[in-house]
Structure formats: C-alpha cells, structure tokens
Protein backbone atom coordinates (compact mmCIF):
# COMPACT_ATOMS: atom_id res chain seq x y z
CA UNK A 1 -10.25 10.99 -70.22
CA UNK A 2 -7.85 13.70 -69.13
CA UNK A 3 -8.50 17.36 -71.29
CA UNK A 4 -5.40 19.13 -72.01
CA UNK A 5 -5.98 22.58 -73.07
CA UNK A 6 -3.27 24.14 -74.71
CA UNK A 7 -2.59 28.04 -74.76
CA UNK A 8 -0.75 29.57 -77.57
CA UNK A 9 -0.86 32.15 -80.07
CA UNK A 10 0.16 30.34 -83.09
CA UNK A 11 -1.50 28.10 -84.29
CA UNK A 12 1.53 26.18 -85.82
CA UNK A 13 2.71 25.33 -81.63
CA UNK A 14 -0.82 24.21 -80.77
CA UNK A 15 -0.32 21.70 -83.44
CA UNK A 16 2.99 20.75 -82.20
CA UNK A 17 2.56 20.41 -78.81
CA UNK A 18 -0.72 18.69 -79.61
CA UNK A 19 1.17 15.99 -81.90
CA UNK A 20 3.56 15.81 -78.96
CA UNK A 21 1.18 14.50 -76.88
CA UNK A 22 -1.03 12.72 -78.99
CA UNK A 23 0.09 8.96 -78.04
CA UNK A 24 -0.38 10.20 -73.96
CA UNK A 25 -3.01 7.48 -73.06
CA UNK A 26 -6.75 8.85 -72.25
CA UNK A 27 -6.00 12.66 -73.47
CA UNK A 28 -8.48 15.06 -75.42
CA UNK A 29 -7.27 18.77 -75.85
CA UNK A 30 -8.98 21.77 -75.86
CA UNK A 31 -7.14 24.83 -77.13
CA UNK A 32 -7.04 28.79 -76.68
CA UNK A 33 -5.22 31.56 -78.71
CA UNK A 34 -5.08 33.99 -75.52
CA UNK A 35 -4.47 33.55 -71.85
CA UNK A 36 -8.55 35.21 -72.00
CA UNK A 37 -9.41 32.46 -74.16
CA UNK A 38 -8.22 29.82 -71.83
CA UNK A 39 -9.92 31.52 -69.09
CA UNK A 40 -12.98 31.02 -70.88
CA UNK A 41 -12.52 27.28 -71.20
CA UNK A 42 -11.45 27.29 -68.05
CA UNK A 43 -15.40 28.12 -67.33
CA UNK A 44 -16.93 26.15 -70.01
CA UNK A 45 -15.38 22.92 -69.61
CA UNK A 46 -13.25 20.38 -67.32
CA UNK A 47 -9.43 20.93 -67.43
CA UNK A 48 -6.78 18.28 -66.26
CA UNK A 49 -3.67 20.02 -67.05
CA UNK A 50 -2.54 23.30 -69.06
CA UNK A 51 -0.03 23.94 -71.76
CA UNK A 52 0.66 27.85 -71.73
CA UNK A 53 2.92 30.13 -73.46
CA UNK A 54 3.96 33.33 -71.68
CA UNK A 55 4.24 35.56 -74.27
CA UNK A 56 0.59 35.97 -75.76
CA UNK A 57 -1.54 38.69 -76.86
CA UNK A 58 -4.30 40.60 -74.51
CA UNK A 59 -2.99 38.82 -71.26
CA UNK A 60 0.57 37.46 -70.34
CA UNK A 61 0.89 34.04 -69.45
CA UNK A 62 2.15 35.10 -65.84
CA UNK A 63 -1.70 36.83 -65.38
CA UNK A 64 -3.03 33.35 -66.90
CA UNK A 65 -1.31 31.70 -64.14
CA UNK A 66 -2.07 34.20 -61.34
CA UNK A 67 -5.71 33.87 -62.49
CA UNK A 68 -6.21 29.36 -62.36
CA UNK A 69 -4.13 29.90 -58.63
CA UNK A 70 -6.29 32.66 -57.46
CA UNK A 71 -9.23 30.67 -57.85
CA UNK A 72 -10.15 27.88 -56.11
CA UNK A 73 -11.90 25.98 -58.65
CA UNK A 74 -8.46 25.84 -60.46
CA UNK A 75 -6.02 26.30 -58.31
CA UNK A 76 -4.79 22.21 -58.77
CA UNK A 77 -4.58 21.94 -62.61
CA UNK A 78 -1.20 21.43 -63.13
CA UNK A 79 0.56 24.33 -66.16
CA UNK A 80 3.40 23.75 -67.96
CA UNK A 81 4.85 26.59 -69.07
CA UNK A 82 6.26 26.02 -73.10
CA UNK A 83 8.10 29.81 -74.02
CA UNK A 84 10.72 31.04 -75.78
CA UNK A 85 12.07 32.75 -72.57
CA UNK A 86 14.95 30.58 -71.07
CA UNK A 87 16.32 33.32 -68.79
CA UNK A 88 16.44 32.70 -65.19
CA UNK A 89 14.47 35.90 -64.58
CA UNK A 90 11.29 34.36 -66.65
CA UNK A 91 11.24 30.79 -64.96
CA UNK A 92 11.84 32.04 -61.21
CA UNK A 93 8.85 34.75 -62.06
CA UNK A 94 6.80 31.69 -63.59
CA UNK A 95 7.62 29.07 -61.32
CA UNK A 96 6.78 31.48 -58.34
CA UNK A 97 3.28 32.73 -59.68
CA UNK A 98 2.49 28.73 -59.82
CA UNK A 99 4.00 26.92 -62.94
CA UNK A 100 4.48 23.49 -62.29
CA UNK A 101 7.04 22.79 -65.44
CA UNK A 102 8.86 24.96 -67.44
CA UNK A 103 10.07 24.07 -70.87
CA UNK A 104 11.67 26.34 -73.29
CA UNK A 105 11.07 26.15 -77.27
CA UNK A 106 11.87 24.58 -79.32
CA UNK A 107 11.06 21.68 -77.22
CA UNK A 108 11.87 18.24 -77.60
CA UNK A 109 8.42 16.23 -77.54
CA UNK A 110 9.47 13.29 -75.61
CA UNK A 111 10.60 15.89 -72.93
CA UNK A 112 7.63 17.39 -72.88
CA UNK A 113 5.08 14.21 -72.81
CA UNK A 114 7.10 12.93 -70.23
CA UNK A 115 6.83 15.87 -68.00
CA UNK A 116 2.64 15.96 -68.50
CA UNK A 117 2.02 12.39 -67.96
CA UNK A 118 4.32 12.81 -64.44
CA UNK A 119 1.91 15.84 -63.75
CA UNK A 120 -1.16 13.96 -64.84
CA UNK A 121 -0.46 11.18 -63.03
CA UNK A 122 -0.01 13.02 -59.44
CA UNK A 123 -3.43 12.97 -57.24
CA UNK A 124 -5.44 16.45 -57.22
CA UNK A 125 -4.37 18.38 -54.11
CA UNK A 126 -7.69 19.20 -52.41
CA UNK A 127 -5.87 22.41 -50.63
C-alpha cells in the first residue's frame, strides 16, 4: 500500500483531492491541516507521495517543501503542489525548492490522479 498524505487547510479540499484519488490502486491517505502537521506525519508514519497546498497557516508550503528536501529521510517522496496560485512566479519558486507537479485549483481530478500514479509509479531515487 502506497500512503498519500494530503496537506491542506480546509477540510472541504482534503476531501476532494482524497475522492480524487480514491480509485488509485493500493492507496491509504493520511492528512494534515498545516505544513507543521505534515511534518509531524512525516515522523510518525511512512509517506509515498505528498499532496500540499502552498498557502497554509503557521508554515508556507514552500518551507514544507524546503523541509522533506533538506532531509534525507524524505528527500524522494514525490509533492504535488495543488494551490490557487497559477502565476509563473509561484510554480518556478515551487518547482525550484523541489515540487515535482504543480496543479492549480480548481483541479480537474482525472488530471490530478493521473499525475500521482505517474509519480507513484517512478522507482525511489536512493540519492
């Protein structure tokens, strides 16, 4: 089984991402209302691949994904990023930190499963 943690202040998205990718073979999902939040799951349990939202409470998701690269325990779990913010300034800053996707919302779902089972599919770069 593959755990899918997704990161997002409302609690409305988490549902809607998580219905998005409920018929993704082999997938549980964890979830987190704050980038700190997800940093504590990070710790607690196994993560195959994160859903974040940039624009969260207490910690931005561009320090979220600063933090999973700057470690080397999770420096290979794929992140999509799912935001609001479709300017070129957001994605280059995202996709630079370390996003592996970027999506904009509202997303379409089959867009969006599509994109995670490509990432979850990939092998785990042991870098």
């Amino acid at each position: 089984m593959k755990q899918i943690l997704v990161v997002d202040d409302s609690a409305t998205m988490r549902r809607m991402v998580r219905a998005s990718l409920q018929s993704l073979p082999d997938v549980t999902f964890g979830e987190a209302s704050t980038g700190l939040e997800a940093i504590e799951q990070l710790a607690i349990s196994s993560v195959d691949l994160i859903v974040l939202d940039l624009n969260m409470p207490d910690m931005h998701g561009l320090e979220a994904i600063e933090f999973v690269r700057g470690h080397d325990l999770y420096r290979a779990i794929p992140i999509v990023v799912l935001t609001t913010r479709g300017d070129d300034n957001s994605r280059e800053r995202a996709m630079s930190a370390g996003a592996s996707r970027y999506l904009t919302k509202p997303f379409d779902p089959r867009t969006l499963a599509r994109e995670v089972l490509d990432l979850l599919k990939q092998p785990i770069a042991n870098d």
